[in-house]
N, C-alpha and C. Protein backbone atom coordinates (compact mmCIF):
# COMPACT_ATOMS: atom_id res chain seq x y z
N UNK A 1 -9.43 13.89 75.80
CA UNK A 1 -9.47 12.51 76.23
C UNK A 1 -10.84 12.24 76.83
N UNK A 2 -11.34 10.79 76.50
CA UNK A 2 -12.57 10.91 77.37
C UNK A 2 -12.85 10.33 78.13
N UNK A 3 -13.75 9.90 79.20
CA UNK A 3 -14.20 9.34 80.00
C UNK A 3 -13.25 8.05 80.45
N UNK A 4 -13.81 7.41 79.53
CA UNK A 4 -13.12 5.83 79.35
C UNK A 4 -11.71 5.85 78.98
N UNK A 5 -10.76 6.84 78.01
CA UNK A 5 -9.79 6.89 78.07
C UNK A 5 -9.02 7.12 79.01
N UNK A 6 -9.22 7.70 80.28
CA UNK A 6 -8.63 8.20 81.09
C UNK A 6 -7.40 7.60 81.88
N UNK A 7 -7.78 6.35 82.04
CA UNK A 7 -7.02 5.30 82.96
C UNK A 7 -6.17 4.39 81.70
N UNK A 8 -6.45 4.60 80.65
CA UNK A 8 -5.44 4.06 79.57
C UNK A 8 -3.99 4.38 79.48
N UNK A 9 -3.10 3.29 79.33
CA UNK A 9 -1.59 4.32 79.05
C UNK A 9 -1.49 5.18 78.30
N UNK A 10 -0.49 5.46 77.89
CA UNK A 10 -0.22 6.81 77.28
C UNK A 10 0.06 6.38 75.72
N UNK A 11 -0.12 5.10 75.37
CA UNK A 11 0.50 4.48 73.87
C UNK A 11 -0.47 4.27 73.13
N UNK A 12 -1.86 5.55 72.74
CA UNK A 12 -2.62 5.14 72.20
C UNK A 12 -2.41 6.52 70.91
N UNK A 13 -3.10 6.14 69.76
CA UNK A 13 -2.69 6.14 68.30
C UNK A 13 -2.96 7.62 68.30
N UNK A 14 -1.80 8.33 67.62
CA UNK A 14 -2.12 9.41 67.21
C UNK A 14 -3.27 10.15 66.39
N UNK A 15 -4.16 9.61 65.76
CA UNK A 15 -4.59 9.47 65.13
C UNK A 15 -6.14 9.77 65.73
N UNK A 16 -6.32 9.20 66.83
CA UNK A 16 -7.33 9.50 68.04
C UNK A 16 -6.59 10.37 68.95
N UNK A 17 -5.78 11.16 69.05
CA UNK A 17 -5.23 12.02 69.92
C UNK A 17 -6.17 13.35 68.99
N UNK A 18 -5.65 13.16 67.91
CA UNK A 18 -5.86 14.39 66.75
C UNK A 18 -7.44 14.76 66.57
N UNK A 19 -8.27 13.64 66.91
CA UNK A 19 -9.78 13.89 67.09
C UNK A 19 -10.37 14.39 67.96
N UNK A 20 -9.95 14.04 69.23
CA UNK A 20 -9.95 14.45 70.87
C UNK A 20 -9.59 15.82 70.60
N UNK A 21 -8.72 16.36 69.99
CA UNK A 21 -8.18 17.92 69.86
C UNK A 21 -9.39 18.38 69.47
N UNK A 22 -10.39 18.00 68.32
CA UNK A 22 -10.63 18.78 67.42
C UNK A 22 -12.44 19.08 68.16
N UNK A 23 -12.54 17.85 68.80
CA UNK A 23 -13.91 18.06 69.11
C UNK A 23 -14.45 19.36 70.02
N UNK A 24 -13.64 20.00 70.88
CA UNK A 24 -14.27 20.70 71.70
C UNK A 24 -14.22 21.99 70.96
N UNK A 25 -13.64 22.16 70.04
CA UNK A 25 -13.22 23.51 69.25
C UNK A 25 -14.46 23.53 67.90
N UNK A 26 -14.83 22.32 67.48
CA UNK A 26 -15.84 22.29 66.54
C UNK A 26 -17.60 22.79 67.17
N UNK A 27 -17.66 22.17 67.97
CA UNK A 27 -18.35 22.13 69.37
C UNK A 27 -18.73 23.95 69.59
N UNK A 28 -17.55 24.24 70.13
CA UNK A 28 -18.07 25.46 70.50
C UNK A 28 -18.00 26.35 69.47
N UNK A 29 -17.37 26.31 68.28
CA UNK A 29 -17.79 27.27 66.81
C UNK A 29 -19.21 26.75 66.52
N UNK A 30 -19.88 25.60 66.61
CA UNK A 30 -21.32 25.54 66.55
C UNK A 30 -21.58 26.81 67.12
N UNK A 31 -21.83 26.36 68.56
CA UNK A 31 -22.66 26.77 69.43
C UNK A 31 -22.81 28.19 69.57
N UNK A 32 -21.53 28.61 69.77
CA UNK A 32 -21.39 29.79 69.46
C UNK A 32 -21.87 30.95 68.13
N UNK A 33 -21.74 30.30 67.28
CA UNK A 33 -22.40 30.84 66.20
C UNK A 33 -23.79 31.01 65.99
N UNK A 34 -24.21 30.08 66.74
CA UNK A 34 -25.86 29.90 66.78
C UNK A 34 -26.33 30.96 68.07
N UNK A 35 -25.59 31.48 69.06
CA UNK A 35 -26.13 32.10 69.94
C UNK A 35 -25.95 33.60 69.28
N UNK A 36 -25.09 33.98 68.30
CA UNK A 36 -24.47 34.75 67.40
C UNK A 36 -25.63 35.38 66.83
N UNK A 37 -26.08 34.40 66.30
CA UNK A 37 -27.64 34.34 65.33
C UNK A 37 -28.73 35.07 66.18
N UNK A 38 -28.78 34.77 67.51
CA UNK A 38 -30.05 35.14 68.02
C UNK A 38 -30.20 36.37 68.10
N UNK A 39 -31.42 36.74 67.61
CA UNK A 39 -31.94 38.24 67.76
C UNK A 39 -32.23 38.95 68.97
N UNK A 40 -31.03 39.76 69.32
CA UNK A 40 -31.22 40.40 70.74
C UNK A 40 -32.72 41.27 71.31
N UNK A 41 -33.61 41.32 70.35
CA UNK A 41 -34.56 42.37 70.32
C UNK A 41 -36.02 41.23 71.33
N UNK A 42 -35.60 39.64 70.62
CA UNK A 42 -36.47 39.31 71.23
C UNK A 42 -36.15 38.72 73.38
N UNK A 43 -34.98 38.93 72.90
CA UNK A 43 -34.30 39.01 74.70
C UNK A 43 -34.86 40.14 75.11
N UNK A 44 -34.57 41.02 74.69
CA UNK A 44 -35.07 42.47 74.99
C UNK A 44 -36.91 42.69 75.58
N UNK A 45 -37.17 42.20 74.39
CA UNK A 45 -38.91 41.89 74.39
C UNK A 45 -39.33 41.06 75.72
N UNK A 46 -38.61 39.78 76.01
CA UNK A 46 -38.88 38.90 76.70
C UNK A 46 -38.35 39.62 78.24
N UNK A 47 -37.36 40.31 78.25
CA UNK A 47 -37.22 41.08 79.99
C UNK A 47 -38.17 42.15 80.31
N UNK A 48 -38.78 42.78 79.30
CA UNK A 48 -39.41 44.05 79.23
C UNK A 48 -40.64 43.28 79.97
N UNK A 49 -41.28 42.33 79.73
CA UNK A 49 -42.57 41.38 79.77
C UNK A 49 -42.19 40.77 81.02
N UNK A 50 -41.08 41.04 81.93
CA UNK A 50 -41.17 40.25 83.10
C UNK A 50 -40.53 38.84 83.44
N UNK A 51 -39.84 38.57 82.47
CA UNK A 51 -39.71 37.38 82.12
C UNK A 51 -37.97 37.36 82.91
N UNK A 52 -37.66 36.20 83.59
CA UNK A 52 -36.46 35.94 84.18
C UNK A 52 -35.44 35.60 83.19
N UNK A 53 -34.17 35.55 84.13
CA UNK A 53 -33.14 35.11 83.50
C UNK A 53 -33.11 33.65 83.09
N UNK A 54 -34.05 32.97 84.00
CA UNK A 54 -33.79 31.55 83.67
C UNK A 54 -35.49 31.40 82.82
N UNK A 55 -35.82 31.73 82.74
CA UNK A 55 -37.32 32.01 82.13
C UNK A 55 -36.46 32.02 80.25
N UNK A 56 -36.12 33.05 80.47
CA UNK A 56 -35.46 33.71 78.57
C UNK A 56 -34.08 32.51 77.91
N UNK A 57 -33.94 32.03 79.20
CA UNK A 57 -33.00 31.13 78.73
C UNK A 57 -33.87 29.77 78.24
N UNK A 58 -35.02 29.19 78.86
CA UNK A 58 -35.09 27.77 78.96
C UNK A 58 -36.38 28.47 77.69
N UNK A 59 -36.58 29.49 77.07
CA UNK A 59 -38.07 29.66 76.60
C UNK A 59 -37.70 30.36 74.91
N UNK A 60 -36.56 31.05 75.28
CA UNK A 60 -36.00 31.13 74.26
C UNK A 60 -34.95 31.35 73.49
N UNK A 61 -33.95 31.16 74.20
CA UNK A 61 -32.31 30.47 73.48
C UNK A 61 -32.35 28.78 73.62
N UNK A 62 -32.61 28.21 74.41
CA UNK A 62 -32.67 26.89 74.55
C UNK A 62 -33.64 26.45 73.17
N UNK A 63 -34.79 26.99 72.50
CA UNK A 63 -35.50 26.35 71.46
C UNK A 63 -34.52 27.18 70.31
N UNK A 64 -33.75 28.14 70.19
CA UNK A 64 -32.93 28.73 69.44
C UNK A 64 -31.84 27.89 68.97
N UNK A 65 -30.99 26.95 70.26
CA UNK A 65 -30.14 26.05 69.82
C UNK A 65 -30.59 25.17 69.35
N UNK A 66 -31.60 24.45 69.41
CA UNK A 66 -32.16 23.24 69.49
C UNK A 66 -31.19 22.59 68.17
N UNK A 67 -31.51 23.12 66.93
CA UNK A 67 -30.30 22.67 65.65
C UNK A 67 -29.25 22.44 66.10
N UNK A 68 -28.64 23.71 66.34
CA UNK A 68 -27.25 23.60 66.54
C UNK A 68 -26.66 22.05 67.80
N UNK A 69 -27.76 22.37 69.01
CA UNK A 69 -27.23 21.09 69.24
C UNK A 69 -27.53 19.61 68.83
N UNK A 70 -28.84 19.75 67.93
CA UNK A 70 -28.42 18.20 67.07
C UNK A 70 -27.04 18.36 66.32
N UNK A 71 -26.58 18.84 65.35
CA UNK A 71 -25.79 19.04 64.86
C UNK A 71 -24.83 18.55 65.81
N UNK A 72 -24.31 19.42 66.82
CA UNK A 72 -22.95 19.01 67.52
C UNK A 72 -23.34 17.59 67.93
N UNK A 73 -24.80 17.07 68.00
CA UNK A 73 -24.72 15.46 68.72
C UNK A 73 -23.92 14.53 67.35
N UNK A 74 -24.57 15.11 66.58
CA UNK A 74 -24.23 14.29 65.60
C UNK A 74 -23.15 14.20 65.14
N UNK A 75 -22.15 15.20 64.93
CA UNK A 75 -20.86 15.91 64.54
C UNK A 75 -19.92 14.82 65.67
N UNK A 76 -20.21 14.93 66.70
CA UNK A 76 -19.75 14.10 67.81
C UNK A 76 -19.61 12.87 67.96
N UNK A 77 -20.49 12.27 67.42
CA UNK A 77 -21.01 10.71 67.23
C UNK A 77 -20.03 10.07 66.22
N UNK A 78 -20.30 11.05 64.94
CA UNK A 78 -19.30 10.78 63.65
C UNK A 78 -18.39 10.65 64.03
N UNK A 79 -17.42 11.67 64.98
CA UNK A 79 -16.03 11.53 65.23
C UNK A 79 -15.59 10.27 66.22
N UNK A 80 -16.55 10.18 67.45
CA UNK A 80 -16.51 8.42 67.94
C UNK A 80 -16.55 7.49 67.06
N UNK A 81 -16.71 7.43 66.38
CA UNK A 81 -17.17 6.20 65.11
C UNK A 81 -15.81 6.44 64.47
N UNK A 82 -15.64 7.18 63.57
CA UNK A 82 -14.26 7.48 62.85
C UNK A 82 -12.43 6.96 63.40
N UNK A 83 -12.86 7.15 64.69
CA UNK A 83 -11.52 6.52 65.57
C UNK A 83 -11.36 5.46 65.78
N UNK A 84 -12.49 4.62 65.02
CA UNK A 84 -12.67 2.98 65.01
C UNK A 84 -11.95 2.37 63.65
N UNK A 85 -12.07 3.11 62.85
CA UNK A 85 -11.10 2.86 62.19
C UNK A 85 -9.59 2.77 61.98
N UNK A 86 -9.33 3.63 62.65
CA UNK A 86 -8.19 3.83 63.09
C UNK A 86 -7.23 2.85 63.89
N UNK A 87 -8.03 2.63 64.68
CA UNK A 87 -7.37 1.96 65.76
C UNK A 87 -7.74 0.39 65.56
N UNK A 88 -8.89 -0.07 64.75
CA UNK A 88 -8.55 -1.09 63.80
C UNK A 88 -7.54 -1.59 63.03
N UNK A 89 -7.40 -0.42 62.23
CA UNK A 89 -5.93 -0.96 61.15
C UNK A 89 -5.05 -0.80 61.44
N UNK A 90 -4.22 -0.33 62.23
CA UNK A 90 -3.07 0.08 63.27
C UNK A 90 -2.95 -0.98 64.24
N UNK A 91 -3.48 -0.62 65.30
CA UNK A 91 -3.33 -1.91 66.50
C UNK A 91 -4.02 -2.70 66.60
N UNK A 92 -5.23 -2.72 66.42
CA UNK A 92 -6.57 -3.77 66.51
C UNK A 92 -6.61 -3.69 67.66
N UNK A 93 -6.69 -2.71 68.51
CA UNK A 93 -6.77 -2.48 70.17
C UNK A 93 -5.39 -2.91 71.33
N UNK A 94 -4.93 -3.92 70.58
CA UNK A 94 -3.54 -3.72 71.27
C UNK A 94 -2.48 -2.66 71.32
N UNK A 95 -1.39 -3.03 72.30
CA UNK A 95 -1.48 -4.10 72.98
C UNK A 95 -1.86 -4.60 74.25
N UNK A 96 -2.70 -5.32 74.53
CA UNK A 96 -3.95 -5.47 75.25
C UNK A 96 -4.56 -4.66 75.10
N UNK A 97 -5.06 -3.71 75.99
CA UNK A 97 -6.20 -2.58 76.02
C UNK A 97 -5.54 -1.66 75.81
N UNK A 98 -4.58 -0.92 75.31
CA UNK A 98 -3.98 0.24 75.36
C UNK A 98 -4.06 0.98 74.47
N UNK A 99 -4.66 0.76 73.61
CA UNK A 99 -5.70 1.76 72.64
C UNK A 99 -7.05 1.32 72.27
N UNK A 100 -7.85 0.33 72.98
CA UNK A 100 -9.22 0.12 72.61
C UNK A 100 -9.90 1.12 73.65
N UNK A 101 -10.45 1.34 72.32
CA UNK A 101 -11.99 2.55 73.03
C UNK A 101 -13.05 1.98 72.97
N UNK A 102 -14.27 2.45 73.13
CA UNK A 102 -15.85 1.92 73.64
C UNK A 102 -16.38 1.28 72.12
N UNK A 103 -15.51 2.26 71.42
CA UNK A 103 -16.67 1.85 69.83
C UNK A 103 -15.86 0.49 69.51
N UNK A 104 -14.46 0.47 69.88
CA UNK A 104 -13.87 -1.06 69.46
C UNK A 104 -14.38 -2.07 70.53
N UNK A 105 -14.32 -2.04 71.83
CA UNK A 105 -15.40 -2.81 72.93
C UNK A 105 -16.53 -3.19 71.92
N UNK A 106 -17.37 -2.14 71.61
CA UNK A 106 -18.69 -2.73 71.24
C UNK A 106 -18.33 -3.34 69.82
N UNK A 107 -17.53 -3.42 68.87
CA UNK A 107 -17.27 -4.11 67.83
C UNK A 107 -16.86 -5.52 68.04
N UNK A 108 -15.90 -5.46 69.16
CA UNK A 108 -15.28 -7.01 69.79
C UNK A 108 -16.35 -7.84 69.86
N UNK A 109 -17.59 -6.89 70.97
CA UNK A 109 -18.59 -7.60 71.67
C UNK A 109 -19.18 -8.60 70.82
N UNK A 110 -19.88 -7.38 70.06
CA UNK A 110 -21.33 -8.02 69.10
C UNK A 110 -20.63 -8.74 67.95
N UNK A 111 -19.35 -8.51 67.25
CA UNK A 111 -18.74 -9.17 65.75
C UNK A 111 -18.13 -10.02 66.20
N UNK A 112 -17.03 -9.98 67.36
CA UNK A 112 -16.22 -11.11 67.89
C UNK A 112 -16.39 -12.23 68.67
N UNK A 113 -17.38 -11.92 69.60
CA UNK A 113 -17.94 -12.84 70.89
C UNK A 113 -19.58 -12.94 70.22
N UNK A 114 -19.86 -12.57 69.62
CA UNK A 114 -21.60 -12.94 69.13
C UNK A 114 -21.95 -12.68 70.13
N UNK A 115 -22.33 -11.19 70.79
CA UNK A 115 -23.04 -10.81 71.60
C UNK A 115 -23.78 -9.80 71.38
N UNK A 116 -24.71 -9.58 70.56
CA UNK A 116 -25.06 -8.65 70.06
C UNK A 116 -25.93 -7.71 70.90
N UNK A 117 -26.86 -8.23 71.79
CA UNK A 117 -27.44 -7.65 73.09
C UNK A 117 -26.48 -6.59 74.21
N UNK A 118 -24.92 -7.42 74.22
CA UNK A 118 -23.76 -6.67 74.70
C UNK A 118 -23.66 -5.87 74.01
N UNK A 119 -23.42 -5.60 73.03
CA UNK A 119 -22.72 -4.60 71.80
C UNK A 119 -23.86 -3.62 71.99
N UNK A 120 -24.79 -3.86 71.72
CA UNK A 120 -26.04 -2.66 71.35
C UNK A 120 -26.20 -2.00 72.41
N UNK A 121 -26.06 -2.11 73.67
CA UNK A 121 -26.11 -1.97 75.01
C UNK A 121 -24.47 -1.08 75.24
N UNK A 122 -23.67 -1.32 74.81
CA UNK A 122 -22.36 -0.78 74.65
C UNK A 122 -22.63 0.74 73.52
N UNK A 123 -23.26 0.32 72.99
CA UNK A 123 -23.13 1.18 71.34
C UNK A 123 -23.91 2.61 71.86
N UNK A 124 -25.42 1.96 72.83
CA UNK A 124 -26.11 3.61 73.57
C UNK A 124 -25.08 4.09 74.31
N UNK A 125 -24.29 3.74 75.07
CA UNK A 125 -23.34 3.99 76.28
C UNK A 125 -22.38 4.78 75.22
N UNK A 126 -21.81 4.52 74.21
CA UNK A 126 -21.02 5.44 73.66
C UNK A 126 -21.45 6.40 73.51
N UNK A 127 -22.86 6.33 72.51
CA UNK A 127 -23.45 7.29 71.92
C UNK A 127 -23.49 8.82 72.88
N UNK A 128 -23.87 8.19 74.09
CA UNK A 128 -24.29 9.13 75.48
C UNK A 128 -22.71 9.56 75.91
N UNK A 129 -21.87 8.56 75.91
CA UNK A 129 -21.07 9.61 76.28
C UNK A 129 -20.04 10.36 75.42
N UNK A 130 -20.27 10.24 73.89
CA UNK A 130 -19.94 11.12 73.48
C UNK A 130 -20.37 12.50 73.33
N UNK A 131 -21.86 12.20 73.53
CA UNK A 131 -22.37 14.45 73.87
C UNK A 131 -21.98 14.63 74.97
């Protein structure tokens, strides 16, 4: 569940329940796999040389993920977006708010109310809080 879902009732679409499941598990098979990848020899190299724990982390696993976490931004983003559909053809966010999420907010905003300055302004705010 996220952020903004939190304070929602409990009558929102299965359908976005089933996405919420899937993200943190996709997420960390990235990430994980990519730390998988890294060649222990140059950790090795990099303590031998003096180099800290937070030194080997920010110098070289942090430029190691760098893919992997575009990937999960993006992987992430897709799946916010995808639940807009959903909850379009099903409830159309009713009833009242009890299944509108941020990406249907910012669809209302900018397509429904001609606010497009609102919407786009809504649309970074998702973006951010979906990583």
């Amino acid at each position: 569940m996220t952020v903004l879902e939190a304070g929602l009732p409990l009558a929102r679409s299965r359908a976005a329940d089933l996405v919420d499941l899937t993200k943190p598990r996709i997420t960390l098979m990235i990430l994980l796999t990519a730390l998988q990848s890294l060649d222990s020899e140059q950790l090795e190299a990099a303590e031998m040389d003096g180099a800290g724990a937070l030194s080997r982390f920010w110098h070289i696993v942090l430029p190691h993920l760098a893919r992997a976490i575009t990937v999960v931004i993006l992987i992430q983003t897709i799946f916010l977006l995808s639940v807009f559909a959903e909850i379009l053809v099903t409830t159309n966010g009713g009833p009242g708010y009890a299944t509108t999420n941020i990406t249907f907010l910012v669809y209302a905003q900018s397509l429904l109310q001609f606010d497009v300055g609102g919407g786009s302004a809504g649309g970074i705010v998702a973006v951010i809080l979906a990583n």
